[in-house]
Protein backbone atom coordinates (compact mmCIF):
# COMPACT_ATOMS: atom_id res chain seq x y z
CA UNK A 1 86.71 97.22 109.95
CA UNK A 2 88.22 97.27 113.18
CA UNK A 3 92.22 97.22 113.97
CA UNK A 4 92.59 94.86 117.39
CA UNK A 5 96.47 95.70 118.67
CA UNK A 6 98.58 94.65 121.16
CA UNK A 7 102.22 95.51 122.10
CA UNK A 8 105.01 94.60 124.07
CA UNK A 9 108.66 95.72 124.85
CA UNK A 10 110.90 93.18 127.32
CA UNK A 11 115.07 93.95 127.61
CA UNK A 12 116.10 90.68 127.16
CA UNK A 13 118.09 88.57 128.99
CA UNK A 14 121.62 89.67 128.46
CA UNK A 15 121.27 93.54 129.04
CA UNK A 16 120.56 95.45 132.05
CA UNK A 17 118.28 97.87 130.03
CA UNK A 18 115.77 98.54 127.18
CA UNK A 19 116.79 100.86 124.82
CA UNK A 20 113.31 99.74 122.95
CA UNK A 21 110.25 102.52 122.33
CA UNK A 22 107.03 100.70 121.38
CA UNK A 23 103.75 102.79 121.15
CA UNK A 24 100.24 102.01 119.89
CA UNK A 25 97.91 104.63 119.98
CA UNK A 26 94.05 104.52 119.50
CA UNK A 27 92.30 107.66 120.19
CA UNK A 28 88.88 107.80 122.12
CA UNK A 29 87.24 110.60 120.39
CA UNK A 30 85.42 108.61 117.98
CA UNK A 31 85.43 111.89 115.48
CA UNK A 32 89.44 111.33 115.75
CA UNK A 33 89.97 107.91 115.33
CA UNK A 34 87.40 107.84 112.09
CA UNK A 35 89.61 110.60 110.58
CA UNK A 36 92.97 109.92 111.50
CA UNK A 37 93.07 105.68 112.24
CA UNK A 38 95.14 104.27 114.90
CA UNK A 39 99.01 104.81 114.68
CA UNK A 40 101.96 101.57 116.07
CA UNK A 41 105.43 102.42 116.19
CA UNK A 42 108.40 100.42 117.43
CA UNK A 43 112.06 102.35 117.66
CA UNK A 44 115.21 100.39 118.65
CA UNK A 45 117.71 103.19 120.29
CA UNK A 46 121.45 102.99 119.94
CA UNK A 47 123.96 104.57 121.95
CA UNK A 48 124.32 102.69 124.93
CA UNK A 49 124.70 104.62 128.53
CA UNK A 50 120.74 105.29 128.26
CA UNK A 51 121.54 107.48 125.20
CA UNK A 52 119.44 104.95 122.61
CA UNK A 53 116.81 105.07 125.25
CA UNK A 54 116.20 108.62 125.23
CA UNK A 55 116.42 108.52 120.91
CA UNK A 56 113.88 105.88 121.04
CA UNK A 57 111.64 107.86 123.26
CA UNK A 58 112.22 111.09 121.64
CA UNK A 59 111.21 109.17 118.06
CA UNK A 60 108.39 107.39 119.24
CA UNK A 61 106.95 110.71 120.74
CA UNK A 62 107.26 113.54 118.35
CA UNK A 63 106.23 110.91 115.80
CA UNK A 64 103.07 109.65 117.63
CA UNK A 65 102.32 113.80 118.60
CA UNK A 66 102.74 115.29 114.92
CA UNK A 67 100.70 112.21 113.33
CA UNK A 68 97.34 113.73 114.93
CA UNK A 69 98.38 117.62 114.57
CA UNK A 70 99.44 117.92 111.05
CA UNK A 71 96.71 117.48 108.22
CA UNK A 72 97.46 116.29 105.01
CA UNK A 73 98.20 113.13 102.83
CA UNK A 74 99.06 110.35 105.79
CA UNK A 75 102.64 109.95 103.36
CA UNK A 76 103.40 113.60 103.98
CA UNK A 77 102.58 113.53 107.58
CA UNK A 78 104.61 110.39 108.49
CA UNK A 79 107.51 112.36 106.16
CA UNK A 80 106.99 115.39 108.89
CA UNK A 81 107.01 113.51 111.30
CA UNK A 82 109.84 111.63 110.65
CA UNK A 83 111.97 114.96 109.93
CA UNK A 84 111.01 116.47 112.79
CA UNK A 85 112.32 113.57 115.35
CA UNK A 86 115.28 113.53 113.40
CA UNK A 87 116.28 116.82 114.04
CA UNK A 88 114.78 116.56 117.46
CA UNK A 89 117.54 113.94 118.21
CA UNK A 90 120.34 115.78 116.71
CA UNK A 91 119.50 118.65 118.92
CA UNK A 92 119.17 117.04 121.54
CA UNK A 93 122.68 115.22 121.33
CA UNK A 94 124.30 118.63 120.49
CA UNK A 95 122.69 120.14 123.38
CA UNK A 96 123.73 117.12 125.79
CA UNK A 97 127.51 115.51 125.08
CA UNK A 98 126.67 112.08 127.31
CA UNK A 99 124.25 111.36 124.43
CA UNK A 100 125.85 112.08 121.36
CA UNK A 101 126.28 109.50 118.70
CA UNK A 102 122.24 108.46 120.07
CA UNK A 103 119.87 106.92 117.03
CA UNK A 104 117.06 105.26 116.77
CA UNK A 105 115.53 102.80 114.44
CA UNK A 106 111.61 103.52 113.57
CA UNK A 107 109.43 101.63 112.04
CA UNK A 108 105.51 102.88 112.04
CA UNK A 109 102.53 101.14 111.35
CA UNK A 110 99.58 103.87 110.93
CA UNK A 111 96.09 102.35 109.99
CA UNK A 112 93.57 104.70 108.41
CA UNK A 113 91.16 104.59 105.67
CA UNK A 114 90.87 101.15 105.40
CA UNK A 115 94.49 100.29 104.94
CA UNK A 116 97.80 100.78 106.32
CA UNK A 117 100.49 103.26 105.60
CA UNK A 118 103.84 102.26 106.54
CA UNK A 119 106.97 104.43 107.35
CA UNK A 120 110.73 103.04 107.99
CA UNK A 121 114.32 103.38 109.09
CA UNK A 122 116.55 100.98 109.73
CA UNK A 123 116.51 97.56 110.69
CA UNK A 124 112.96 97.29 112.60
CA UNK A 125 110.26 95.30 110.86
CA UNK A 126 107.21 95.46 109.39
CA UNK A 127 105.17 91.93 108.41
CA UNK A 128 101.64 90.70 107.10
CA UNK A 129 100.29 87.82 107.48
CA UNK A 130 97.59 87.07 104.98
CA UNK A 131 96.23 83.67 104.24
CA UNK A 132 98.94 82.34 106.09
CA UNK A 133 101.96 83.37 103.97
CA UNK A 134 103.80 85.96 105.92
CA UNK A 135 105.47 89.07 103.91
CA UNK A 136 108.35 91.42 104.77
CA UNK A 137 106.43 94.94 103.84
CA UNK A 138 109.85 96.94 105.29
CA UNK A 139 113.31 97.22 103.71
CA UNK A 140 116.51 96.26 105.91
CA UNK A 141 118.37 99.47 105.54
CA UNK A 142 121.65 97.36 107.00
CA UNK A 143 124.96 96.56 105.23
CA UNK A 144 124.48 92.80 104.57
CA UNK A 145 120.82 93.24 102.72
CA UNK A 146 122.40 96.11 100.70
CA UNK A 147 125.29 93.08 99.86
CA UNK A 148 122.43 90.48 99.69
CA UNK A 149 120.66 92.64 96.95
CA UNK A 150 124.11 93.21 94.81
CA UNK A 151 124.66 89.20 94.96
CA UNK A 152 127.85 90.00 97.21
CA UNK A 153 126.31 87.57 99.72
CA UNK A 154 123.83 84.92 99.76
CA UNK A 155 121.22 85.65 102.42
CA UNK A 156 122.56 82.33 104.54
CA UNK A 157 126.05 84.09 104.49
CA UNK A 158 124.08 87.42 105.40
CA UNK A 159 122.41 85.71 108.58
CA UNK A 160 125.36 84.44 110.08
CA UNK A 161 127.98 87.65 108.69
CA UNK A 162 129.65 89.62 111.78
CA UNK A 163 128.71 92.49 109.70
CA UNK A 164 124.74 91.59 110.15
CA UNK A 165 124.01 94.95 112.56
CA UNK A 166 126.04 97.46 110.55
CA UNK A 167 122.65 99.67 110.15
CA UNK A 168 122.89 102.20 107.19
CA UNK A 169 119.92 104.48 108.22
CA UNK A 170 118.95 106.03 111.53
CA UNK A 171 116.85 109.01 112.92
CA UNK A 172 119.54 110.83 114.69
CA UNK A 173 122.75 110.16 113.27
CA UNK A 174 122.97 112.53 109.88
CA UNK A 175 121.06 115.04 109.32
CA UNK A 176 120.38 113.61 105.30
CA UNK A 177 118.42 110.55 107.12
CA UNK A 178 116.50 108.67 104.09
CA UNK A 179 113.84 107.16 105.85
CA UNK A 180 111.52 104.91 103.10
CA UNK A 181 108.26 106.05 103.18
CA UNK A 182 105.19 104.22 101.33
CA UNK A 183 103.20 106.67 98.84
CA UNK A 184 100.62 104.31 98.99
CA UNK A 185 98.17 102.34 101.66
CA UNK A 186 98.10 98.75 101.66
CA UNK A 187 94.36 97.71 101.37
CA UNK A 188 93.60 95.57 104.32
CA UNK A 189 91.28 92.57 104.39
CA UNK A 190 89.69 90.84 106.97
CA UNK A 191 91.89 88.00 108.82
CA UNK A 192 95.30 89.91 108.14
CA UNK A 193 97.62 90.15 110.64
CA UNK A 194 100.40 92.90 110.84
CA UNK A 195 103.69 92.70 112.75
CA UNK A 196 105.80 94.79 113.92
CA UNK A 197 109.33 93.83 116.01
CA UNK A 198 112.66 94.88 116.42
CA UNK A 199 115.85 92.87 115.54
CA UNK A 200 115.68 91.23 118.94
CA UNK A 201 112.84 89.25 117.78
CA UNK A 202 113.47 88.60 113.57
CA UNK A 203 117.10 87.78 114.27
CA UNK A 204 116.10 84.68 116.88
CA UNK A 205 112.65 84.48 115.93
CA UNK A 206 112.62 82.57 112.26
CA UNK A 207 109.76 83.65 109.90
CA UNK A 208 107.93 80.28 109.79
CA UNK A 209 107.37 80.74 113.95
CA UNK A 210 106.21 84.51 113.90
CA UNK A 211 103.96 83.26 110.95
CA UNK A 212 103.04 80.43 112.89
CA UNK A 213 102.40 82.23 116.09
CA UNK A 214 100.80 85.31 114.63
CA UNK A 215 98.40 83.30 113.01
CA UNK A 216 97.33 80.72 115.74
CA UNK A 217 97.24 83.46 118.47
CA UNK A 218 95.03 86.52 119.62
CA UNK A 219 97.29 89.65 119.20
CA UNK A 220 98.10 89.96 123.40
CA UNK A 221 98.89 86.12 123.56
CA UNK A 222 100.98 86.26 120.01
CA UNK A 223 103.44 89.14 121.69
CA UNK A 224 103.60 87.36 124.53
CA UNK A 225 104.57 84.05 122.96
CA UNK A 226 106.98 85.55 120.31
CA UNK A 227 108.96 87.31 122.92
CA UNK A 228 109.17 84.30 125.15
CA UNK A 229 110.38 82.65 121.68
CA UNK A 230 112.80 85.56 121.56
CA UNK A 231 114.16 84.32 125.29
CA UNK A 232 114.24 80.78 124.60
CA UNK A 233 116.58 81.65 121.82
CA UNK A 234 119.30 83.61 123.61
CA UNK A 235 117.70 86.75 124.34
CA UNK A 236 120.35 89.00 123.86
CA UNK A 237 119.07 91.98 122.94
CA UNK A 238 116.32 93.68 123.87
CA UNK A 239 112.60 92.64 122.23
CA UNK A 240 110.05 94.47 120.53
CA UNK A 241 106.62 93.29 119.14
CA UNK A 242 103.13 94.56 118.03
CA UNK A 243 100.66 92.13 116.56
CA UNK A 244 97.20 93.85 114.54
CA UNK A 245 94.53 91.61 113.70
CA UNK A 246 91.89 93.22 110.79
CA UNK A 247 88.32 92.16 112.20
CA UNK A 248 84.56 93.08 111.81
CA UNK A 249 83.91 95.92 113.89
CA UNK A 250 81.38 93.84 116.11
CA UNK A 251 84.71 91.94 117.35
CA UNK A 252 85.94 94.33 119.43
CA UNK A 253 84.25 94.52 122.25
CA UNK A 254 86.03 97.76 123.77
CA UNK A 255 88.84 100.07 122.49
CA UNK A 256 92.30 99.37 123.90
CA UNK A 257 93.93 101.89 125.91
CA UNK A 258 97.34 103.23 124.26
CA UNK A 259 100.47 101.22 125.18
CA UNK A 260 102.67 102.70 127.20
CA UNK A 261 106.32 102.03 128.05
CA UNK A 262 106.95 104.56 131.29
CA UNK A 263 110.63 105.99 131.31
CA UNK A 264 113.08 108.03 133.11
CA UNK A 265 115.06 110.38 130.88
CA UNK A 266 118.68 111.08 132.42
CA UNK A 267 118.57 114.50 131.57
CA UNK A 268 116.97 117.25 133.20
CA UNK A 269 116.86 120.13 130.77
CA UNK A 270 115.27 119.92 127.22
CA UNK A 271 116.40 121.06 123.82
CA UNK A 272 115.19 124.86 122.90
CA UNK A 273 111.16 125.38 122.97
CA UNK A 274 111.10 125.65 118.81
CA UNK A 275 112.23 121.91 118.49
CA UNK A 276 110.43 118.84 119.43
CA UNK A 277 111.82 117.85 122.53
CA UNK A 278 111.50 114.49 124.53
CA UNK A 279 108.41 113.09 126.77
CA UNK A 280 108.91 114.59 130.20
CA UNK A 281 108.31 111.07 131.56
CA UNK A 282 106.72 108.68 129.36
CA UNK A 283 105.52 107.26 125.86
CA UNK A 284 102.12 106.98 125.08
């Protein structure tokens, strides 16, 4: 079984940056990647004045790093790893006033053993495709699907409620973050497909078209195409995708190189050596 991936992170047409952290990493010690699986993330900083930037890069790599270094149950390691950005972030705003009230959305992908483990926050998405129906596998943590699920709203009223970003969880923002966390993999089988996006892409993108482009498209060509569907449809926010096709081994001719987004942290000193501190210039 062989995970083909493909990412991509574009700011949208209304905003002058991209708060956005995608990361796909596939490692090319073949001793490693049988052991440990392939790991996607996308994170969806908040904060504005590059603040949501640097959460979403700090997220995206002390998750990615602690994912390969700590052993254990891949639950218990995404649980780790989740902790530890969080209080990376917090530190980091304490240490640096321009960026506090920074968070980040997270919402990890990590394929190993034949199945996929899946770690959230927020209001990033997870989706599979399988024999063409497409499923939500991640939980809105926002204020309208917590209404939707008491029957305070109907989801119509949810999509078009002013209230629709109110976000309930975050890494960064409390230090009692309740990130939801699978305890179980989700068995893959060949011909799935597995999404991952940000809100700039599942609020203009409707279901039936990411289930329609997923499916029709290699994983390169499907990110390229849903984030051009993104733009067609306002684009105002910035636009996160990763699409993961499930194929015989023999189907991949070559292992992908990790995605990288490359950014410029506005701040020149770190937070203290004992805490996991931000990439000195990019995300792998």
């Amino acid at each position: 079984m062989q995970i083909i991936g493909a990412m991509r992170t574009d700011p949208g047409l209304a905003r002058e940056s991209n708060e956005d952290t995608v990361a796909w990493v596939t490692p090319q010690d073949k001793a490693i990647a049988d052991s440990r699986g392939s790991l996607a993330l996308v994170a969806d900083g908040m904060g504005g004045h590059a603040a949501g930037e640097v959460a979403s890069a700090l997220a995206a790599d002390v998750i990615r790093r602690l994912y390969y270094d700590l052993d254990g149950p891949v639950p218990t390691v995404l649980a780790a790893a989740f902790a530890a950005a969080n209080r990376a972030i917090l530190e980091y705003a304490a240490e640096h006033p321009q960026c506090r009230g920074m968070g980040t959305t997270c919402t990890v992908l990590a394929f190993r053993e034949r199945k996929a483990w899946i770690a959230h926050i927020g209001d990033s998405r997870a989706y599979l495709l399988r024999h063409g129906e497409l499923i939500q596998l991640s939980e809105d943590q926002t204020l309208v699907a917590k209404l939707v699920s008491a029957g305070t709203l109907t989801q119509e009223e949810a999509n078009h409620s002013p209230m629709h970003n109110v976000i309930l969880q975050a890494l960064g923002t409390s230090q009692q973050m309740k990130p939801i966390i699978g305890s179980k993999g989700l068995p893959l089988e060949f011909g799935d497909v597995l999404i991952l996006c940000s809100d700039g892409i599942s609020n203009l993108v409707p279901d039936a078209k990411i289930a329609e482009i997923a499916g029709r498209l290699a994983p390169q060509e499907a990110c390229d195409a849903l984030i051009e569907a993104a733009l067609a449809a306002g684009g105002h926010d910035n636009a996160s995708v990763g699409a993961f096709s499930v194929a015989q081994e023999a189907e991949q001719k070559s292992r992908p190189e990790p995605t990288t987004r490359r950014i410029k942290i506005p701040i020149e000193t770190g937070p203290k050596p004992d805490a996991a501190g931000p990439p000195e210039r990019a995300v792998s």
